[in-house]
Protein backbone atom coordinates (compact mmCIF):
# COMPACT_ATOMS: atom_id res chain seq x y z
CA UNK A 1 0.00 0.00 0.00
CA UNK A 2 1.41 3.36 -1.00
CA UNK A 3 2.00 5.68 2.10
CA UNK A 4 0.07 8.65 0.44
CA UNK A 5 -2.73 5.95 0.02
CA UNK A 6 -2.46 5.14 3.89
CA UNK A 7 -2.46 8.89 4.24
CA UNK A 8 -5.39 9.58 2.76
CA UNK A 9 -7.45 6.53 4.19
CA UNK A 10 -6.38 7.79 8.06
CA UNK A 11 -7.08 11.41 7.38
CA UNK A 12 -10.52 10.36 5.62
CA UNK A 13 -11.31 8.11 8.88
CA UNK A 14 -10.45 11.05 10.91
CA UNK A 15 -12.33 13.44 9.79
CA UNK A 16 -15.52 11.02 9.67
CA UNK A 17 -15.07 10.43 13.54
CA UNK A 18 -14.64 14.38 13.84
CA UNK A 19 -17.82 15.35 12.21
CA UNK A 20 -19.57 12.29 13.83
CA UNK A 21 -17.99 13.71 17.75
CA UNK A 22 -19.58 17.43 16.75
CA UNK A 23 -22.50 15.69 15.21
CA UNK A 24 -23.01 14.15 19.07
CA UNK A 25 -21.94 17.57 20.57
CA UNK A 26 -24.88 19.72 18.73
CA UNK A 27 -26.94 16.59 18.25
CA UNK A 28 -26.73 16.74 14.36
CA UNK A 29 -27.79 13.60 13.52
CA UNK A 30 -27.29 14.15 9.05
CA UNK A 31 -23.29 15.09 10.82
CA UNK A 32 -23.23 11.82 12.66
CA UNK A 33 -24.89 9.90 10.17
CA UNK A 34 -22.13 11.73 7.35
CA UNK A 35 -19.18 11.21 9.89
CA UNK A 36 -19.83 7.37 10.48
CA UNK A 37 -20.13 6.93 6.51
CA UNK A 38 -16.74 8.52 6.33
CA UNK A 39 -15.53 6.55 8.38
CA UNK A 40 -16.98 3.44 6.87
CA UNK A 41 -15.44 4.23 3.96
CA UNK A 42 -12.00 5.15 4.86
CA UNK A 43 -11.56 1.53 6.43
CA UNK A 44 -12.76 -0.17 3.44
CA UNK A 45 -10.18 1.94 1.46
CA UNK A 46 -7.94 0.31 3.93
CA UNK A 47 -8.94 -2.84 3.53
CA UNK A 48 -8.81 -3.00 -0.13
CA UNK A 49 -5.22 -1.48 -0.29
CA UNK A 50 -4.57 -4.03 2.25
CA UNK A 51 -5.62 -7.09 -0.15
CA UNK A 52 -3.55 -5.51 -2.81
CA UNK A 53 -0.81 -5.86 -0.50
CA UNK A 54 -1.27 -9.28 -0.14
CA UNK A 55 -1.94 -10.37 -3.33
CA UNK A 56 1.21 -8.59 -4.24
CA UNK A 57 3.63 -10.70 -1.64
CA UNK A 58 2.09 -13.80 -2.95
CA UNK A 59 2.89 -12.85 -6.56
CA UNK A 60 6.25 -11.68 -5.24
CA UNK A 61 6.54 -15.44 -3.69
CA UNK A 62 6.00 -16.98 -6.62
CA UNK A 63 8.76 -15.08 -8.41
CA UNK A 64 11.41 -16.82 -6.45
């Protein structure tokens, strides 16, 4: 997984928990709603890169 991929990913997950803590704080429940979503999709993001990572080793593995 590249490390601006990683980057990105984090910094998406991040900001979903952000918006979804101030959603809580002013009871904003289309901010929570938007923040968990952003979240959710940050870790799948993560996950796929993650399987790409795998695949790769075990394509690497093969090589030798």
């Amino acid at each position: 997984m590249g490390t601006d991929d990683k980057i990105s990913n984090k910094a998406e997950e991040l900001k979903g928990r952000a918006k979804e803590n101030i959603g809580d704080l002013t009871d904003d429940e289309d901010l929570q709603a938007e923040g968990r979503a952003d979240q959710a999709e940050g870790g799948l993001k993560q996950a796929g890169e993650k399987v790409k990572d795998a695949a790769e080793k075990v394509k690497d593995a093969f090589k030798k």
